[in-house]
PDB file of N, CA and C in Angstrom:
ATOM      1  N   UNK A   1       0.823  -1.192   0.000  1.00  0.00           N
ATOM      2  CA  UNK A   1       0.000   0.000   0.000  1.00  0.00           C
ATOM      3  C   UNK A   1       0.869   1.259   0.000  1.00  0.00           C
ATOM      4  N   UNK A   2       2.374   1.819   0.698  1.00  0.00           N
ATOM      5  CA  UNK A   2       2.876   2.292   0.922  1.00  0.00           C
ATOM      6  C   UNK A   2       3.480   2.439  -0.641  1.00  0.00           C
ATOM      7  N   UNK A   3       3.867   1.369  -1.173  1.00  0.00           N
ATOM      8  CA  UNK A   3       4.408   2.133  -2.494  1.00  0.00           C
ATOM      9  C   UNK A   3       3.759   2.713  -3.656  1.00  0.00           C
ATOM     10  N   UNK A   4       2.396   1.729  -3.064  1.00  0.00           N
ATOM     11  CA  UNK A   4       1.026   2.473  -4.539  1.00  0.00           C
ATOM     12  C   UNK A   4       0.884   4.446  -3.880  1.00  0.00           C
ATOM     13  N   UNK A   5       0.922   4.719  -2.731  1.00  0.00           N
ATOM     14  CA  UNK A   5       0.643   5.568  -2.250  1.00  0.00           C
ATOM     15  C   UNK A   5       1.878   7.181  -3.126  1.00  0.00           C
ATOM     16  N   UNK A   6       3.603   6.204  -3.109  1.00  0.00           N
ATOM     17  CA  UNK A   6       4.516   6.983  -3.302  1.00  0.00           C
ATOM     18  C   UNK A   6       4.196   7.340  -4.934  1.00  0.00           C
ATOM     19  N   UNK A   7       4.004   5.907  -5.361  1.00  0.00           N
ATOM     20  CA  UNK A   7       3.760   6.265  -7.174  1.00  0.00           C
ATOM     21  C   UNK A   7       2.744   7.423  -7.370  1.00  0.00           C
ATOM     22  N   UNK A   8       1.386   7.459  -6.526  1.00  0.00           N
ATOM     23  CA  UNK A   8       0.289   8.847  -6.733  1.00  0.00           C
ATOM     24  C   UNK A   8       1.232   9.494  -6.546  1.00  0.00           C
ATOM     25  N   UNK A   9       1.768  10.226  -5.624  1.00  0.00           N
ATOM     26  CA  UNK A   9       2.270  11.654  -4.657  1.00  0.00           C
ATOM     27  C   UNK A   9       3.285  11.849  -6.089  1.00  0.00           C
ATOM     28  N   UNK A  10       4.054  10.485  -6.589  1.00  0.00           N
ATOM     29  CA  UNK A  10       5.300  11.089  -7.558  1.00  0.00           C
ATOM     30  C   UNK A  10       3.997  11.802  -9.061  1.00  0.00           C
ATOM     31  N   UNK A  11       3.435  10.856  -9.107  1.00  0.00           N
ATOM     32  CA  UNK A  11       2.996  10.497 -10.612  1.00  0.00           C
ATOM     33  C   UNK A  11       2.262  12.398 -10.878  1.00  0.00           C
ATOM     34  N   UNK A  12       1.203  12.611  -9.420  1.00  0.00           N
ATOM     35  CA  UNK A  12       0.746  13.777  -9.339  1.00  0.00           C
ATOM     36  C   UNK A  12       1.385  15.331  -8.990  1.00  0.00           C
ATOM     37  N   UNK A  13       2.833  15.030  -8.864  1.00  0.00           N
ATOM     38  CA  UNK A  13       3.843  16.079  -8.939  1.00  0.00           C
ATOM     39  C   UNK A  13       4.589  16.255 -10.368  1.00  0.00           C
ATOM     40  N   UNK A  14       4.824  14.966 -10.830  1.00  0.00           N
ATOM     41  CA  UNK A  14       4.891  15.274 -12.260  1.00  0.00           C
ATOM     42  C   UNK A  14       4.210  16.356 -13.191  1.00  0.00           C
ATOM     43  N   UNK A  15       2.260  15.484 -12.888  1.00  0.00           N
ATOM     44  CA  UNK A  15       1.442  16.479 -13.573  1.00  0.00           C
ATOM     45  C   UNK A  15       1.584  17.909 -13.106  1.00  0.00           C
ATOM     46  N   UNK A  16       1.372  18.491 -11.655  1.00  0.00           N
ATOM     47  CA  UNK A  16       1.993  19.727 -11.296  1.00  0.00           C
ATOM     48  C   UNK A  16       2.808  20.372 -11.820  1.00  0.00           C
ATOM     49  N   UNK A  17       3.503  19.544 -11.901  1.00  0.00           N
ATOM     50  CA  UNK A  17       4.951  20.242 -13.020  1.00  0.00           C
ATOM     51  C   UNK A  17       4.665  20.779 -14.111  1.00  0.00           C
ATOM     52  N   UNK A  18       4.210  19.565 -14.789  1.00  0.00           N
ATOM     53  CA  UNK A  18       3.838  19.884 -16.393  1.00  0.00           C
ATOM     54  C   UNK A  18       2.773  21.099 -16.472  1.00  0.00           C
ATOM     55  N   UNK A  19       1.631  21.180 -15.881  1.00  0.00           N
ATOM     56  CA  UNK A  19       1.206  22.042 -15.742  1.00  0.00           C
ATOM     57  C   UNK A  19       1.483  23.787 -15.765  1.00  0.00           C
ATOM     58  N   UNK A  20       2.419  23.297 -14.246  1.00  0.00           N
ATOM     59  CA  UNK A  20       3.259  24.708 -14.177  1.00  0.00           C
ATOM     60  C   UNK A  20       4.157  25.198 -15.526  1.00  0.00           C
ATOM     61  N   UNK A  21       4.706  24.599 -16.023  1.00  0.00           N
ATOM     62  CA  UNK A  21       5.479  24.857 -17.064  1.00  0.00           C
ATOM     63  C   UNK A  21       4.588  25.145 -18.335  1.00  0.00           C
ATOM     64  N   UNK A  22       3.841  24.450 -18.657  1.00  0.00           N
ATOM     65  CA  UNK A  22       2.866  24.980 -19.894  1.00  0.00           C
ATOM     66  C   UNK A  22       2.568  26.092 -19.607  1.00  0.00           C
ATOM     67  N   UNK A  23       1.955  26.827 -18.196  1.00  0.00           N
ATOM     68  CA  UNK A  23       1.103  27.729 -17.928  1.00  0.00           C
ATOM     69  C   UNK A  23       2.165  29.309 -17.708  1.00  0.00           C
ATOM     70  N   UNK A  24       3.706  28.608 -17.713  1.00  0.00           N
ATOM     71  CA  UNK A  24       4.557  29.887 -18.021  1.00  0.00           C
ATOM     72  C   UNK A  24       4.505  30.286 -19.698  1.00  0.00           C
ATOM     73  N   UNK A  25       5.053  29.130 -20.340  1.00  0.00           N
ATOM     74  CA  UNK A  25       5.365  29.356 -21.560  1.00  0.00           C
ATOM     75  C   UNK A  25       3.951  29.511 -22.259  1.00  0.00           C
ATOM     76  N   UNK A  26       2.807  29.619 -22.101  1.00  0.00           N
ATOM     77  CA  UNK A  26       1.704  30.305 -22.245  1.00  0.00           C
ATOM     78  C   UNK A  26       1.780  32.169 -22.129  1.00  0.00           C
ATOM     79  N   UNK A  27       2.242  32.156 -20.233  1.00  0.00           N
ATOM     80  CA  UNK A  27       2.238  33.143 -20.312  1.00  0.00           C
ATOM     81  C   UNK A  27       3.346  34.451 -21.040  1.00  0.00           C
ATOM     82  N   UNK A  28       4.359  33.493 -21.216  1.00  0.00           N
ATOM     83  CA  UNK A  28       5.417  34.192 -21.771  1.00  0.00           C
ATOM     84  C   UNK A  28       5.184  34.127 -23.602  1.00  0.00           C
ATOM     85  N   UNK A  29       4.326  34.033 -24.027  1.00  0.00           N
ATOM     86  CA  UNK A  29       3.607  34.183 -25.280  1.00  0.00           C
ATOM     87  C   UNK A  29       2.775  35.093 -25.411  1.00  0.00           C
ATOM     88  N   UNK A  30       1.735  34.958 -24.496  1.00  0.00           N
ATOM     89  CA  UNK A  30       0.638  35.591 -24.440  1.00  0.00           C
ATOM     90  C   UNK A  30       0.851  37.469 -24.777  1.00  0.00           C
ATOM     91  N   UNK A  31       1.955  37.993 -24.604  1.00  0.00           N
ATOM     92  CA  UNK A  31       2.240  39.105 -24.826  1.00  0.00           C
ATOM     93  C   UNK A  31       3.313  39.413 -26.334  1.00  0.00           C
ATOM     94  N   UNK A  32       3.376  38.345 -27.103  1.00  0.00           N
ATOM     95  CA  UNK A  32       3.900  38.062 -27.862  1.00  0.00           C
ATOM     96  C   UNK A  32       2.947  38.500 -29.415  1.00  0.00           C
ATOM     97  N   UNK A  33       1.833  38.339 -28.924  1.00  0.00           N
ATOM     98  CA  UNK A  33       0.748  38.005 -29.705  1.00  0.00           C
ATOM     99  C   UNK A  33      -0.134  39.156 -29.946  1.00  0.00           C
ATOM    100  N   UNK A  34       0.015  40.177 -31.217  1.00  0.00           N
ATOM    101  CA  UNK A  34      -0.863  41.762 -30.832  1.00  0.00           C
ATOM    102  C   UNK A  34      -2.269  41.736 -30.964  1.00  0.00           C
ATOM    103  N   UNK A  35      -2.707  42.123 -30.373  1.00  0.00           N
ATOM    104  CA  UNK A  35      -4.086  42.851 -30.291  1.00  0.00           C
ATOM    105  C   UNK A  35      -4.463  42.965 -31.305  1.00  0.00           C
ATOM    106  N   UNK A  36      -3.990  43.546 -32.246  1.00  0.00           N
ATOM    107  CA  UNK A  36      -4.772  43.886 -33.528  1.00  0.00           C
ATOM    108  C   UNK A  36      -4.367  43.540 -34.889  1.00  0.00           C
ATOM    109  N   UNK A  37      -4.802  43.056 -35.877  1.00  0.00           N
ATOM    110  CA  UNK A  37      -4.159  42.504 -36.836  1.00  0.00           C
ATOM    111  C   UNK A  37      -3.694  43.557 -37.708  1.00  0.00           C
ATOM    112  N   UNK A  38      -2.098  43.408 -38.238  1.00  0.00           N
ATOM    113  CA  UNK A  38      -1.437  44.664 -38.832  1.00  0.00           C
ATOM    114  C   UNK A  38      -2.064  44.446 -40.281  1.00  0.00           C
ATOM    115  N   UNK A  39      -2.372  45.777 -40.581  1.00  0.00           N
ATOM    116  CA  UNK A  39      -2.794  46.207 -42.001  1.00  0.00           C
ATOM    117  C   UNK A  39      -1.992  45.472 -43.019  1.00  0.00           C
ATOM    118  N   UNK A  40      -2.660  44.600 -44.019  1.00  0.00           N
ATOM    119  CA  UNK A  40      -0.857  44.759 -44.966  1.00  0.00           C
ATOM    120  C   UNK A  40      -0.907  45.700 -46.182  1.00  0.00           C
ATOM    121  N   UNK A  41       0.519  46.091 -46.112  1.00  0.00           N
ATOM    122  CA  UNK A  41       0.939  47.443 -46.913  1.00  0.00           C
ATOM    123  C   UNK A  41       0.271  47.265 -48.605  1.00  0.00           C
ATOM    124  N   UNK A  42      -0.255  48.270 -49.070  1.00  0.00           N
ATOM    125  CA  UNK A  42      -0.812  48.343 -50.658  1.00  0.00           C
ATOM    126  C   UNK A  42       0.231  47.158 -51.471  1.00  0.00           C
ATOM    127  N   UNK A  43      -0.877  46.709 -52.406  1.00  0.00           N
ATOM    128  CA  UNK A  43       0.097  46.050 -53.713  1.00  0.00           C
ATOM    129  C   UNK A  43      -0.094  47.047 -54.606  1.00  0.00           C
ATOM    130  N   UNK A  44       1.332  46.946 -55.053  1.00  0.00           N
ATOM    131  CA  UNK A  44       1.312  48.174 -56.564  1.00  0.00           C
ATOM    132  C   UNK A  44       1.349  47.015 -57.407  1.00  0.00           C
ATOM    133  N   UNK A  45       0.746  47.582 -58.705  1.00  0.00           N
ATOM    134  CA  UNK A  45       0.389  47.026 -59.473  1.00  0.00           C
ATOM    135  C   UNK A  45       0.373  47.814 -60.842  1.00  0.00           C
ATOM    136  N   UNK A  46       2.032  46.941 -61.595  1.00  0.00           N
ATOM    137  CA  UNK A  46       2.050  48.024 -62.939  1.00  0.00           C
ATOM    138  C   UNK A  46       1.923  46.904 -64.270  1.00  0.00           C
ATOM    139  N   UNK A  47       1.198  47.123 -65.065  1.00  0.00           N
ATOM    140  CA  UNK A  47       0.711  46.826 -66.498  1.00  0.00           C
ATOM    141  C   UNK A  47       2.683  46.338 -66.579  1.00  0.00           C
ATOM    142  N   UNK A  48       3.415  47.517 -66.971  1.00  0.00           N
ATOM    143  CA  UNK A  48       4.065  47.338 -67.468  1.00  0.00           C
ATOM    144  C   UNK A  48       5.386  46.155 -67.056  1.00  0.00           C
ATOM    145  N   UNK A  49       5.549  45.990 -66.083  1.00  0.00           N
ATOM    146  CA  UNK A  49       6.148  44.920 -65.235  1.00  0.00           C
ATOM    147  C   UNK A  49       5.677  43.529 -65.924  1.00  0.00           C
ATOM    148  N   UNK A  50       3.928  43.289 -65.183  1.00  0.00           N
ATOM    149  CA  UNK A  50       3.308  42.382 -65.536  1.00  0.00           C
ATOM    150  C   UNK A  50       3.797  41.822 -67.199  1.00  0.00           C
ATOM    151  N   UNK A  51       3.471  42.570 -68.077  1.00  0.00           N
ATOM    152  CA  UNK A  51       3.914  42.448 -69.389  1.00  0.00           C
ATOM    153  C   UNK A  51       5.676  41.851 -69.770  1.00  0.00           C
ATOM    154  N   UNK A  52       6.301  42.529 -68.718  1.00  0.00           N
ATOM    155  CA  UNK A  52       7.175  42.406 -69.156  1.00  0.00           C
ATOM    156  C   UNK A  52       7.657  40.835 -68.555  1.00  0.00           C
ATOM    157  N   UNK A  53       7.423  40.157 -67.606  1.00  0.00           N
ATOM    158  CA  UNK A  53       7.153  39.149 -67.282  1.00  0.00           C
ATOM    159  C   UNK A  53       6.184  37.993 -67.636  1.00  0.00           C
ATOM    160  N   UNK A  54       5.359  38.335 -68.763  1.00  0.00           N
ATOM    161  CA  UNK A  54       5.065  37.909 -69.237  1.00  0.00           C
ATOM    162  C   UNK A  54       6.066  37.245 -70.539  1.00  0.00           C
ATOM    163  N   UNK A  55       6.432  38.265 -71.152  1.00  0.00           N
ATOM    164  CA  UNK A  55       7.111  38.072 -72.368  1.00  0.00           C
ATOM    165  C   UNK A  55       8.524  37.194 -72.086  1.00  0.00           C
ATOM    166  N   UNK A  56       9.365  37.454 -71.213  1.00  0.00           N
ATOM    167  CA  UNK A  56      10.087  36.496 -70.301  1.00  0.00           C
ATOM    168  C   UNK A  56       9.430  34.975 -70.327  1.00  0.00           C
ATOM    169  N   UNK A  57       8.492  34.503 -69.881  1.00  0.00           N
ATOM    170  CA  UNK A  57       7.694  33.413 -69.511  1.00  0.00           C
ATOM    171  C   UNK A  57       7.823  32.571 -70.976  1.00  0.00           C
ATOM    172  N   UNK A  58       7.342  33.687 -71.882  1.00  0.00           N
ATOM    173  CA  UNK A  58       6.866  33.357 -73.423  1.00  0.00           C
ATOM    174  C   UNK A  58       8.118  32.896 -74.081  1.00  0.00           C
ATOM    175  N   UNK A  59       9.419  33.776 -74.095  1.00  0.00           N
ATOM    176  CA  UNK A  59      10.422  33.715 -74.582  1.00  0.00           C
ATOM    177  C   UNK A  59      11.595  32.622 -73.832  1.00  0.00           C
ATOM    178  N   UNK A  60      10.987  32.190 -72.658  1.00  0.00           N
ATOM    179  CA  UNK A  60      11.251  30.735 -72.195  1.00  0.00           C
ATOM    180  C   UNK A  60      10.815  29.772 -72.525  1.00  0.00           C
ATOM    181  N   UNK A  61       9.595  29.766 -72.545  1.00  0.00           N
ATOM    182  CA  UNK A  61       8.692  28.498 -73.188  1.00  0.00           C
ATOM    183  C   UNK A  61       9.023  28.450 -74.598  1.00  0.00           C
ATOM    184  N   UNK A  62       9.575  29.219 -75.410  1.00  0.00           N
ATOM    185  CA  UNK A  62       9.991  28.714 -76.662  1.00  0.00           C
ATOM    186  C   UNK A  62      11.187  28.379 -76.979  1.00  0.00           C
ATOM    187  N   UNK A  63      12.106  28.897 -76.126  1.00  0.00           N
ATOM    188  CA  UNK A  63      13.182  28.065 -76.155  1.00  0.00           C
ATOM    189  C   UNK A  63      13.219  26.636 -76.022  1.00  0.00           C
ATOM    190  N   UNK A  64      12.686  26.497 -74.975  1.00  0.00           N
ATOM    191  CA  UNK A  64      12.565  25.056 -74.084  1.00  0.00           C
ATOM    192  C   UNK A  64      11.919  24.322 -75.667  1.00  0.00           C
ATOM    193  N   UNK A  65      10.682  24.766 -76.160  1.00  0.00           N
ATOM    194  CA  UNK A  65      10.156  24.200 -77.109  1.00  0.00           C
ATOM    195  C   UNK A  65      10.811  24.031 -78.406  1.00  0.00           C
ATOM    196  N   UNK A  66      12.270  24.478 -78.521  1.00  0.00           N
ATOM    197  CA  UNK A  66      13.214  25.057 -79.601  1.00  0.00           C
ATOM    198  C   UNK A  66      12.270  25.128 -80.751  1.00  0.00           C
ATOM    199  N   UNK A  67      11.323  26.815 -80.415  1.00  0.00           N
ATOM    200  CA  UNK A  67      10.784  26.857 -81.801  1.00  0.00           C
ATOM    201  C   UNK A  67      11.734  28.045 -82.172  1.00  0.00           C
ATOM    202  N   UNK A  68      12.729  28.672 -81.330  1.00  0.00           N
ATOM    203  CA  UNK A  68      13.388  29.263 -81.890  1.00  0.00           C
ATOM    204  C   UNK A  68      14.660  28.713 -81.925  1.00  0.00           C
ATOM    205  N   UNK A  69      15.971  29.335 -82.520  1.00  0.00           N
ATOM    206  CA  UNK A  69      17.267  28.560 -82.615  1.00  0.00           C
ATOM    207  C   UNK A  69      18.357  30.021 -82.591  1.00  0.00           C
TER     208      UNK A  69
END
């Protein structure tokens, strides 16, 4: 009876433990984490870029396809 008794007292200081320790690294998060969700900054958006990355794309794919030489 005496040793079923020691295994609770250990087994339930363990959980204590674990406990305690989750409930720091909780709290040491918890301020980690803002209040408010940050805006995200404008996308610019230029025709001319787009295009030009396009034509890149195009002038790859035909290589690869050797329709040019």
């Amino acid at each position: 009876m005496e040793n079923k008794a020691k295994i609770i007292a250990a087994a339930a200081a363990v959980m204590n433990y674990l406990k305690t320790e989750e409930d720091m690294v909780m709290q040491s998060l918890a301020p980690a984490v803002p209040q408010q969700p940050q805006a995200l900054p404008p996308v610019s958006y230029s025709p001319w870029a787009l295009s030009g990355r396009q034509a890149q794309m195009q002038l790859r794919s035909m290589l690869q396809l050797k329709v040019m030489r």
